[in-house]
Protein backbone atom coordinates (compact mmCIF):
# COMPACT_ATOMS: atom_id res chain seq x y z
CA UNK A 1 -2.62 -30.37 14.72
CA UNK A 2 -1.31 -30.22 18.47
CA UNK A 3 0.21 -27.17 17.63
CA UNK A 4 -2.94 -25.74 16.15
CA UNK A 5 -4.75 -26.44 18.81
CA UNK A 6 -2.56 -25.01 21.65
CA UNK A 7 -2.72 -21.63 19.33
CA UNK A 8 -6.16 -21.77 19.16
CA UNK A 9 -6.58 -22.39 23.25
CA UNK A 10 -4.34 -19.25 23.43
CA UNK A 11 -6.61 -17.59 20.87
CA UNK A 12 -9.95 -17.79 23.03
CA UNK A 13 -8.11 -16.87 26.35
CA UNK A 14 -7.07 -13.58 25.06
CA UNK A 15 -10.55 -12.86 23.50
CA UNK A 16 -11.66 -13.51 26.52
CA UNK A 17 -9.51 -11.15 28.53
CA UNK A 18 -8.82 -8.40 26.51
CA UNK A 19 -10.76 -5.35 25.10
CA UNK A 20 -11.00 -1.44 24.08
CA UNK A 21 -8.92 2.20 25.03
CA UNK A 22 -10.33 5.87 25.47
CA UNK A 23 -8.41 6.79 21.99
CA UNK A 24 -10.72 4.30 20.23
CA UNK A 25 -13.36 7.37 20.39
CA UNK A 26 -10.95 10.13 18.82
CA UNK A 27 -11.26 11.00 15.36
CA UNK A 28 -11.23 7.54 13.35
CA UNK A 29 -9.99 5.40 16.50
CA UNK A 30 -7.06 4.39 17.26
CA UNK A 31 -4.79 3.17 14.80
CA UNK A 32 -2.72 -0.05 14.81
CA UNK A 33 0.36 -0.03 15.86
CA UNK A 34 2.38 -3.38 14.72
CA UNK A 35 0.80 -5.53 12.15
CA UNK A 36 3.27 -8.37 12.90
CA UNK A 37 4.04 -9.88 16.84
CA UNK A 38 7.89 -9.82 15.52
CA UNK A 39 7.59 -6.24 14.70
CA UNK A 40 5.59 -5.63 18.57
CA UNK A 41 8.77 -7.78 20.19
CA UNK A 42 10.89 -4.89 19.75
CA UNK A 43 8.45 -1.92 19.70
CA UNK A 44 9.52 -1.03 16.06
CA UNK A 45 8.05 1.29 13.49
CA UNK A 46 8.02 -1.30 10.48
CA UNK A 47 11.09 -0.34 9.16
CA UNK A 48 14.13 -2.73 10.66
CA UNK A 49 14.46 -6.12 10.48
CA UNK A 50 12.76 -7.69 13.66
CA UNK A 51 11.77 -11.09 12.09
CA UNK A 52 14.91 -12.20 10.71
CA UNK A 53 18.27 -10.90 9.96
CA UNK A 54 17.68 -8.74 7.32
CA UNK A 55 13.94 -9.20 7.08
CA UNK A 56 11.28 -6.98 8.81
CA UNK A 57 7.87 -8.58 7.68
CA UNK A 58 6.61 -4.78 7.66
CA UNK A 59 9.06 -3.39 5.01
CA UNK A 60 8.58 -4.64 1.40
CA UNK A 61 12.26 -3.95 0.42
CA UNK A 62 13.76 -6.55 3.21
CA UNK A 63 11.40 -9.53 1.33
CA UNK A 64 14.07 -10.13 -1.11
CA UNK A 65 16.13 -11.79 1.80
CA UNK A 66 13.83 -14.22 1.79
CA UNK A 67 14.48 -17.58 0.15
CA UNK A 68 11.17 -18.92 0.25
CA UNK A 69 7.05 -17.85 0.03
CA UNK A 70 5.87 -16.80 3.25
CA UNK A 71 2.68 -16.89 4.73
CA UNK A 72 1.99 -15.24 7.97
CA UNK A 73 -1.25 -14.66 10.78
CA UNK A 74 -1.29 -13.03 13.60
CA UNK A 75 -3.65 -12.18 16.84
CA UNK A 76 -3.30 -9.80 19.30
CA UNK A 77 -5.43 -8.87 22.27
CA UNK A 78 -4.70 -5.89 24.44
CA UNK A 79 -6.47 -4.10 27.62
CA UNK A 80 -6.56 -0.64 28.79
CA UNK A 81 -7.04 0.42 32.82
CA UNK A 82 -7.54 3.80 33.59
CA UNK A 83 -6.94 5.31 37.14
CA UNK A 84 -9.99 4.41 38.23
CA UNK A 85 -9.38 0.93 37.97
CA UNK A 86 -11.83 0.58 35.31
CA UNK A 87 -10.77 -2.06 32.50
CA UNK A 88 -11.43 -2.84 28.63
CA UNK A 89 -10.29 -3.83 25.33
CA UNK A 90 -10.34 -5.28 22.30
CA UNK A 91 -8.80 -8.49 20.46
CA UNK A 92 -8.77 -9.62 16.92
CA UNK A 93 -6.70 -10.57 13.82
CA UNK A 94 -3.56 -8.92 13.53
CA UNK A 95 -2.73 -9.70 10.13
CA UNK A 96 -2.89 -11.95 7.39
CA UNK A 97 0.21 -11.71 4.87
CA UNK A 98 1.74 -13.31 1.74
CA UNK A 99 5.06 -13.02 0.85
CA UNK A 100 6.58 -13.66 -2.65
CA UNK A 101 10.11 -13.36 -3.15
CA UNK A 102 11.47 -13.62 -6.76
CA UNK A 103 15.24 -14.25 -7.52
CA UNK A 104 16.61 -12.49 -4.64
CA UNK A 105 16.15 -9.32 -6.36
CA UNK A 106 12.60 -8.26 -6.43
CA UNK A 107 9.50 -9.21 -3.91
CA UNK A 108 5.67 -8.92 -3.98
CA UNK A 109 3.12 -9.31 -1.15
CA UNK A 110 -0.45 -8.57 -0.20
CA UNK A 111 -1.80 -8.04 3.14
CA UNK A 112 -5.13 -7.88 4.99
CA UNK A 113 -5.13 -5.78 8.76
CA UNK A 114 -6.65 -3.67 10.66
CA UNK A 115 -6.58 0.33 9.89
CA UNK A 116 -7.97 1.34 13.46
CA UNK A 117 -10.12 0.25 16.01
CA UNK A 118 -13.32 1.92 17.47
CA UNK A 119 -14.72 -0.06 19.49
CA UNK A 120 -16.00 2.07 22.68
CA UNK A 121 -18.66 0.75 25.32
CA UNK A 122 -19.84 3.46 27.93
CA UNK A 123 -22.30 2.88 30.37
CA UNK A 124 -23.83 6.10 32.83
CA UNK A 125 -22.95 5.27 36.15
CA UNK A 126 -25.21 7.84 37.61
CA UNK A 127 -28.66 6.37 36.98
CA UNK A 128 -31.63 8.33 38.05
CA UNK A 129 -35.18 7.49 39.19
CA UNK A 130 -38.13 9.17 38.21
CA UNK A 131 -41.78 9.05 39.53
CA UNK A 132 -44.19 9.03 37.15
CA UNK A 133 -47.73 9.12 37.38
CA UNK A 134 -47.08 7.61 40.78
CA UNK A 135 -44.74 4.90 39.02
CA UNK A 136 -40.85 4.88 40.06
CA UNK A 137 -38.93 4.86 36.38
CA UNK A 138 -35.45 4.40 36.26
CA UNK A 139 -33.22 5.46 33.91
CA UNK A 140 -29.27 5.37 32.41
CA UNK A 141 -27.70 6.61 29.72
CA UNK A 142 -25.35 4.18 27.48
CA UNK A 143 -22.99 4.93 24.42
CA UNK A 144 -22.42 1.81 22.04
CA UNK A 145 -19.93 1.92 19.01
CA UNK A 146 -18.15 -1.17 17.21
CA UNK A 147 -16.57 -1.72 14.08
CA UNK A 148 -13.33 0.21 12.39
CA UNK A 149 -11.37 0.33 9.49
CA UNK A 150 -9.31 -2.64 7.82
CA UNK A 151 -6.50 -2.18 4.99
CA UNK A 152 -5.84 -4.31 2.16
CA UNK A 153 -2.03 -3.85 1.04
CA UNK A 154 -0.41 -4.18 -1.94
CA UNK A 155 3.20 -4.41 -2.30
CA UNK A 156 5.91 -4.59 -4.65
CA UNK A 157 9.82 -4.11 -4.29
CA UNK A 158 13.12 -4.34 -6.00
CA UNK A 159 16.48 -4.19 -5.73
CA UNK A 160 18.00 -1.47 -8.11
CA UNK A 161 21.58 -1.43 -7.16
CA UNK A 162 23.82 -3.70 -5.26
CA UNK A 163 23.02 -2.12 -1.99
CA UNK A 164 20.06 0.10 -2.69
CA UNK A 165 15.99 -1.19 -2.84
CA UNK A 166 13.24 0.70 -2.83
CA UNK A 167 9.44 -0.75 -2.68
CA UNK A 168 5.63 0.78 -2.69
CA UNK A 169 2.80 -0.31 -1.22
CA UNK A 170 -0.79 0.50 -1.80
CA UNK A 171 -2.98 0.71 0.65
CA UNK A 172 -6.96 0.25 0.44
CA UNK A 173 -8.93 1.52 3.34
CA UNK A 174 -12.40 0.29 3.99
CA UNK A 175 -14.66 -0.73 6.93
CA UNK A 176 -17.70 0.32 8.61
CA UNK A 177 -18.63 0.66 12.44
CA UNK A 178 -22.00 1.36 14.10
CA UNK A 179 -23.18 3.94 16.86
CA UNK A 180 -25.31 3.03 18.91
CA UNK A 181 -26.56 5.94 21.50
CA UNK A 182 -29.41 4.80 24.07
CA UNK A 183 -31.40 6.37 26.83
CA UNK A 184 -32.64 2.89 28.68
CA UNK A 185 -35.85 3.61 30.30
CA UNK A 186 -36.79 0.65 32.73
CA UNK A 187 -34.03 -1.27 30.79
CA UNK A 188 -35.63 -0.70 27.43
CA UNK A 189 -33.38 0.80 25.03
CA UNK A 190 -34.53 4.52 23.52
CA UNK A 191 -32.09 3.62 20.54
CA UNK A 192 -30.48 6.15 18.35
CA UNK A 193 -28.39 4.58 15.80
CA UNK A 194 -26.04 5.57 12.75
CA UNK A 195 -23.77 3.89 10.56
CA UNK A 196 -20.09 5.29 8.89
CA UNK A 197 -18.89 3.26 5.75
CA UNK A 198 -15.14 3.96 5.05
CA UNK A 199 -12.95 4.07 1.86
CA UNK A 200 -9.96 5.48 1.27
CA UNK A 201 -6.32 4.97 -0.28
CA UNK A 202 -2.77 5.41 0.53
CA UNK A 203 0.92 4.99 -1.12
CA UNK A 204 3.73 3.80 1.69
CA UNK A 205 7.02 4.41 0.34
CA UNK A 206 10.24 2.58 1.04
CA UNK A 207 14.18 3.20 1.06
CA UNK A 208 16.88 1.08 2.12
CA UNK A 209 20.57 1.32 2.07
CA UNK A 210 23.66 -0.62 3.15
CA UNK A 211 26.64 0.15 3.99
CA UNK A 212 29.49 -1.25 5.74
CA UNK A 213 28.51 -1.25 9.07
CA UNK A 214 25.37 -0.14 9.10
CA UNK A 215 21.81 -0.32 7.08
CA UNK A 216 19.88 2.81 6.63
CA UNK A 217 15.84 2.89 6.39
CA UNK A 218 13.67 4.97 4.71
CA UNK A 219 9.65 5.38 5.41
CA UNK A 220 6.91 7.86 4.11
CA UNK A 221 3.10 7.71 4.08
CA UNK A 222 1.32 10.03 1.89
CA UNK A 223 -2.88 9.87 1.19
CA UNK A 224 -4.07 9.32 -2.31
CA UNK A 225 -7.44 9.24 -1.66
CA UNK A 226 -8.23 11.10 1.75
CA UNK A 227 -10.88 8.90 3.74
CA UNK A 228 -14.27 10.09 3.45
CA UNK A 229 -17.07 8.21 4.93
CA UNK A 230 -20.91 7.61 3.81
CA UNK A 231 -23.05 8.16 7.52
CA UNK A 232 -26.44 7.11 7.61
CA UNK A 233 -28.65 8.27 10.66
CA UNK A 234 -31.51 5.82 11.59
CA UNK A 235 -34.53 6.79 13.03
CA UNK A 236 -35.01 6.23 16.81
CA UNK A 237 -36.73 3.57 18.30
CA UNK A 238 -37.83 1.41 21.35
CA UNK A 239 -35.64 -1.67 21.28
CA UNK A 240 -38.26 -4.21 23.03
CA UNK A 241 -36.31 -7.48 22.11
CA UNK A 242 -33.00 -5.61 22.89
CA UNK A 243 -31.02 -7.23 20.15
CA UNK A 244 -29.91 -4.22 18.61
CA UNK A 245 -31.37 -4.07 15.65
CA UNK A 246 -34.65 -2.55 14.51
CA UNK A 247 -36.40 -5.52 13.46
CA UNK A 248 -39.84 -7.28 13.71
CA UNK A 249 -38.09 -10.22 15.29
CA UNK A 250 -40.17 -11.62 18.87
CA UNK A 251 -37.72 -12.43 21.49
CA UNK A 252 -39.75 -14.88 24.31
CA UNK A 253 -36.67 -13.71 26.46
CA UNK A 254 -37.26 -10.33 25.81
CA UNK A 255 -40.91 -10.42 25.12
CA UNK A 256 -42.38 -7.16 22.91
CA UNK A 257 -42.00 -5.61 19.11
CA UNK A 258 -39.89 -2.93 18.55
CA UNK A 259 -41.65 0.21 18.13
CA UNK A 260 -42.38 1.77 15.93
CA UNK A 261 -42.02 -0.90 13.76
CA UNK A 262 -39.66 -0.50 10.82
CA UNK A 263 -42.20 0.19 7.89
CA UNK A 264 -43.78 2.73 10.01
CA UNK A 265 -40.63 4.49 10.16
CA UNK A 266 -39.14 7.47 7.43
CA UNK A 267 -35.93 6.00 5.59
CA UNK A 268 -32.55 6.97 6.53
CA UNK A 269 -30.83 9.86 5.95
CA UNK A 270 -27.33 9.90 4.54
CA UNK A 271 -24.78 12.15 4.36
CA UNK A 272 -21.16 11.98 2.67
CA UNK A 273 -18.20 13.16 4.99
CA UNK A 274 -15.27 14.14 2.62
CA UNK A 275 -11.39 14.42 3.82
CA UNK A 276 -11.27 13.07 7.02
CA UNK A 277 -8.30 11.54 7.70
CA UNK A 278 -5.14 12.70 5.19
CA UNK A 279 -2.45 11.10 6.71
CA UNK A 280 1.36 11.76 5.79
CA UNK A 281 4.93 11.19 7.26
CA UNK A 282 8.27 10.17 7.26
CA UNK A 283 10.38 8.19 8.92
CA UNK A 284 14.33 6.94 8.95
CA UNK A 285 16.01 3.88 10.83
CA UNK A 286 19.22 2.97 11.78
CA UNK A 287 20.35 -0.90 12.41
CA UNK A 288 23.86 -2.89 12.99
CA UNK A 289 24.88 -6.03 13.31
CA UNK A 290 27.03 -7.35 16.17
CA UNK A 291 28.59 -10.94 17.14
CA UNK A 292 26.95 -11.75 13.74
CA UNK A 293 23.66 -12.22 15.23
CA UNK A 294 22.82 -8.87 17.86
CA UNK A 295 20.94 -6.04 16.18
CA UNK A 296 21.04 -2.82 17.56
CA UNK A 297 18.38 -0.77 15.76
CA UNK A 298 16.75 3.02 16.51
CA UNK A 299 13.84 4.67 14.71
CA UNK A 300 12.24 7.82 14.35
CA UNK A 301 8.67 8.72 12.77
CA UNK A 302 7.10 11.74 12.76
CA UNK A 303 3.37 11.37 11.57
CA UNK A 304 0.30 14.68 10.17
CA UNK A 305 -3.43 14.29 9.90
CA UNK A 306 -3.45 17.07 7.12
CA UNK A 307 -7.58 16.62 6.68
CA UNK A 308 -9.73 19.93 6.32
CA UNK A 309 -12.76 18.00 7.66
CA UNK A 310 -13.78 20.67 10.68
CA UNK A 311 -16.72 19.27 11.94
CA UNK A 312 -17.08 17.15 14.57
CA UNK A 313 -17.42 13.06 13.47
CA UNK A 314 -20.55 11.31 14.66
CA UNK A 315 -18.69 8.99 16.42
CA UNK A 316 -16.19 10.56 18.02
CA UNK A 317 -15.57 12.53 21.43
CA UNK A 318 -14.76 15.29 20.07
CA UNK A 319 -11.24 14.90 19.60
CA UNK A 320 -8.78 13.59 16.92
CA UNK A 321 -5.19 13.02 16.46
CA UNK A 322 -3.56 15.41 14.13
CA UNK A 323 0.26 14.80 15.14
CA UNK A 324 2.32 12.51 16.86
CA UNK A 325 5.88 11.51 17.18
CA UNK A 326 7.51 7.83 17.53
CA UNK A 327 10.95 7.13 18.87
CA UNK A 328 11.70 3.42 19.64
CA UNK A 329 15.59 0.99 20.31
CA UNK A 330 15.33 -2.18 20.06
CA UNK A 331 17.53 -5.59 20.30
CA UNK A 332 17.54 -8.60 18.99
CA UNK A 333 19.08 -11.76 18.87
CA UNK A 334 18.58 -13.84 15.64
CA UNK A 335 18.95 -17.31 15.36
CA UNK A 336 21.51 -19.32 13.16
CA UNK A 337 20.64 -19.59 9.42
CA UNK A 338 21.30 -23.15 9.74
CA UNK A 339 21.70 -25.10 12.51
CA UNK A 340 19.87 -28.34 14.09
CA UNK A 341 20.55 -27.09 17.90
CA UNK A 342 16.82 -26.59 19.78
CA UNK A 343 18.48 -23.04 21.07
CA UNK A 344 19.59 -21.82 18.30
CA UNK A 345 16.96 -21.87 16.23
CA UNK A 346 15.40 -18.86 18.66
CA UNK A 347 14.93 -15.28 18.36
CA UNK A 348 14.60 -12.78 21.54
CA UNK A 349 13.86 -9.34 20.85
CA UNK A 350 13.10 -6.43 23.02
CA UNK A 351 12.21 -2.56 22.48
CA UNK A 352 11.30 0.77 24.23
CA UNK A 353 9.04 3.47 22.79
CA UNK A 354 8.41 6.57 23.53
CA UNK A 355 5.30 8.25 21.63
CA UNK A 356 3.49 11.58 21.79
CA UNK A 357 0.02 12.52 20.34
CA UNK A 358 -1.28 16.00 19.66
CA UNK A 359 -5.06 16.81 19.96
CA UNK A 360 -7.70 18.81 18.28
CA UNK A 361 -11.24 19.50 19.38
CA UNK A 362 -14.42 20.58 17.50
CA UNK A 363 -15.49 24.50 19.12
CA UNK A 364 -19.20 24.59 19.38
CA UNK A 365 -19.13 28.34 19.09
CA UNK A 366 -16.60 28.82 16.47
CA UNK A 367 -17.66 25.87 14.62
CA UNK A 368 -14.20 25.27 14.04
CA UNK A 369 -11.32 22.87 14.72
CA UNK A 370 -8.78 24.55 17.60
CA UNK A 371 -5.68 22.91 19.27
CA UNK A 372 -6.82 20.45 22.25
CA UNK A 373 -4.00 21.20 25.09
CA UNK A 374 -5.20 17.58 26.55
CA UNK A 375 -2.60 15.90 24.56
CA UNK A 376 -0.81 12.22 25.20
CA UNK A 377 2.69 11.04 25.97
CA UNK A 378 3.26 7.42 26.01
CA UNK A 379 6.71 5.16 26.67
CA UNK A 380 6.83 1.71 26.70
CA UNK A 381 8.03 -1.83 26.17
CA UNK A 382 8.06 -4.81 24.85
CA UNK A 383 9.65 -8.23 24.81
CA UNK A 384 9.11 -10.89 22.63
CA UNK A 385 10.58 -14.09 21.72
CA UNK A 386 10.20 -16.65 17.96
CA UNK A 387 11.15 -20.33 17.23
CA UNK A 388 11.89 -21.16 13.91
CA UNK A 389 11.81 -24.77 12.98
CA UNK A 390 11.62 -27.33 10.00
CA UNK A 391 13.97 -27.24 6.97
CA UNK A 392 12.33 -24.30 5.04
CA UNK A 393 12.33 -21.94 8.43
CA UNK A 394 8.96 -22.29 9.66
CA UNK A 395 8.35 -19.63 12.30
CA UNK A 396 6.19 -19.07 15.63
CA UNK A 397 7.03 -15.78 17.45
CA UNK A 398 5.03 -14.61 20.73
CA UNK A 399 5.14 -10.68 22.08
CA UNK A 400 4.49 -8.74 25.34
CA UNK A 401 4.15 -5.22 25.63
CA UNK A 402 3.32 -2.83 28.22
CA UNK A 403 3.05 1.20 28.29
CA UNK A 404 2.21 3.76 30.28
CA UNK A 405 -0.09 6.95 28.78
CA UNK A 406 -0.38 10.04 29.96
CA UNK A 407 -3.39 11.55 29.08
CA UNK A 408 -3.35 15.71 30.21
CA UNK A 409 -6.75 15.45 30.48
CA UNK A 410 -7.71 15.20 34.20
CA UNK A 411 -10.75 12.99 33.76
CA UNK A 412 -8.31 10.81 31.83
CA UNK A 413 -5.19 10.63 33.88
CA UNK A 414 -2.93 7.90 33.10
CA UNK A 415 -3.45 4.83 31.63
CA UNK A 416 -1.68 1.42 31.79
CA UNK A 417 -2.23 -0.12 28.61
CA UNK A 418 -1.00 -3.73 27.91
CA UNK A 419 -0.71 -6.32 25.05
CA UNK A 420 -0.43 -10.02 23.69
CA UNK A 421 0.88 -10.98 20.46
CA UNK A 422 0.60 -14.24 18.83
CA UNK A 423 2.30 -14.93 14.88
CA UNK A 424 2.99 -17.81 12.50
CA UNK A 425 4.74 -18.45 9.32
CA UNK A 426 4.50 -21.16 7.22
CA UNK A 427 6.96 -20.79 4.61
CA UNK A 428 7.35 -23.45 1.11
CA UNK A 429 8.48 -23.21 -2.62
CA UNK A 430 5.44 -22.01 -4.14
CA UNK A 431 4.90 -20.36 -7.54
CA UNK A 432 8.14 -22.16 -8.29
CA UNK A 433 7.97 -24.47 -11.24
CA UNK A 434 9.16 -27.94 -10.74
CA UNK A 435 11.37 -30.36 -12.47
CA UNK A 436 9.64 -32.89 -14.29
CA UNK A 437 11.02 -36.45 -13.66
């Protein structure tokens, strides 16, 4: 319970602290980058082991190392500032993960986590004044959006030969987010809203290979289902109780009806966006062992948005991802297997990361997609540390990272972008039948 409640004190802080980036408004958002604060310690790409030797929480054919079920949460929080000193961000669940290893030989697991976020907030700064009929009337614009897209995984893995496993997982995509664009006249909201509904699936494909010295991994994303999204366009309204909603709810804080009212009001019209995010890639990582408990790893990813959607998404800024390239080296030190010593039962990691993103942008006179030449570089870091305790290797890991992104865009400039990572395992012998005394 004390340690419970020092994680949820922790928990609150960062929600408090942290919000959203400018990428969070390209295409579908901005897409997670570490589902797992061990993974974040040293900036990998879900391929190496980074939560214990041998095990990488991300990669379905390392779960065989484990000996026992494994279930795993994590939060992070992270916050953007932009040249102009402007801040926000965004915090939430990270993941939530079980683990099922079977006979050191095979492994299953499911896993619920964020897709991408798209949370985006914008607020005119320029407001104007009107005078109307002798009346001063001010007035700002304001852009609302919230919501993304989660992923439920399912995964499944095996060892084929003595030092070859391969694993699959599937991965659901679904979610929802809401637009929200307003003209506030005299701080009344002139609301128009929309809604996107998700769905989608993909297959994640995984290699690994030891040798001697080193162990060889093997990553590739390919789109079953391309996402498509159902949007629904609401029709506009004065919000009067400013709750957001079109309702015929009386706020005494907000006094006034929204108007019109909603049964005055036509229905919604919907419209189905097909292929709009096809993702595929590939990549390979490299790790070794040294003084029995140093990893050296290095990765490479190179990731496609293959979708023929050409139009420009309703809640985007006109821009979307379409390639981007991952490089990160990491360290860490692993803890013993066994040992009753307080230090060494700890894990430090630490990483660096260097990313670049290629743009596209909607042409309102060609009506088609063309290459954006405002693209992003990123490199980073991160550092990270775990504590594994209790007979059955209980586990509480904590991550910092930090970048720098360089957006080409001169409105954009660079952007510091920072992060907080919070995961714990509690491992036991479930779905393992019991001797009866």
């Amino acid at each position: 319970m004390f340690l419970l409640d020092r994680l949820l004190i922790i928990v609150l802080l960062i929600s408090i602290c942290f919000s959203q980036g400018p990428t969070n408004g390209y295409g579908i958002g901005s897409l997670q980058q570490w589902s797992s604060a061990s993974a974040g310690g040293n900036s990998s790409l879900g391929m190496i082991p980074s939560y214990r030797s041998h095990v990488s929480l991300s990669n379905p054919t390392t779960w065989s190392n484990l000996k026992f079920t494994f279930l795993s949460i994590g939060y992070n929080g992270f916050e953007s500032t932009m040249k102009n000193n402007s801040k926000n961000g965004y915090s939430n669940l990270q993941s939530a993960q079980l683990i099922i290893p079977i006979k050191r030989k095979h492994a299953l697991g499911v896993e619920l986590h964020p897709y991408s976020y798209q949370k985006v907030d914008l607020l005119d700064s320029l407001n104007s004044e009107l005078i109307i009929f002798g009346d001063s009337v001010s007035m700002a614009k304001e852009y609302k959006q919230a919501g993304g897209i989660m992923a439920f995984n399912l995964s499944a893995a095996s060892l084929i030969l003595p030092k070859t496993s391969i694993g699959v997982t599937f991965q659901l995509l679904f979610g929802s987010s809401r637009q929200s664009n307003n003209l506030n006249i005299d701080e009344i909201p002139y609301t128009l809203s929309s809604r996107l509904n998700f769905s989608g699936i993909n297959a994640l494909l995984f290699a690994e290979h030891k040798f001697n010295a080193i162990n060889l991994y093997f990553k590739s994303k390919l789109s079953i289902k391309p996402l498509e999204a159902l949007s629904t366009q609401l029709y506009p309204y004065f919000d009067e109780n400013k709750n957001g909603y079109h309702d015929l709810v009386y706020d005494y804080l907000n006094p006034g009806y929204d108007f019109p009212e909603p049964n005055d009001v036509p229905s919604p019209s919907t419209k189905r966006l097909t292929d709009i995010h096809k993702p595929s890639s590939f990549g390979v990582g490299v790790s070794r062992i040294f003084l029995d408990r140093l990893q050296l790893s290095l990765e490479l990813e190179r990731n496609k948005d293959n979708s023929s959607f050409e139009n420009e998404m309703p809640n985007s800024f006109n821009n979307r991802i379409i390639n981007s390239d991952h490089f990160s080296l990491g360290l860490v030190w692993f803890p013993y297997e066994k040992s009753f010593q307080l230090f060494n039962n700890f894990t430090f990691r630490s990483g660096f990361s260097v990313n670049s993103y290629t743009l596209d942008e909607f042409n309102n006179v060609s009506l088609m997609r063309s290459d954006d030449k405002n693209n992003i570089s990123e490199i980073g870091f991160s550092l990270g540390f775990g504590y594994k305790f209790k007979t059955v290797g209980n586990q509480i890991d904590f991550t910092y990272h930090s970048s720098l992104k360089d957006h080409s865009n001169s409105y954009i400039g660079e952007e510091l972008f920072r992060g907080f990572q919070i995961g714990i395992s509690i491992a036991d012998i479930w779905f393992i039948k019991r001797r009866q005394r």
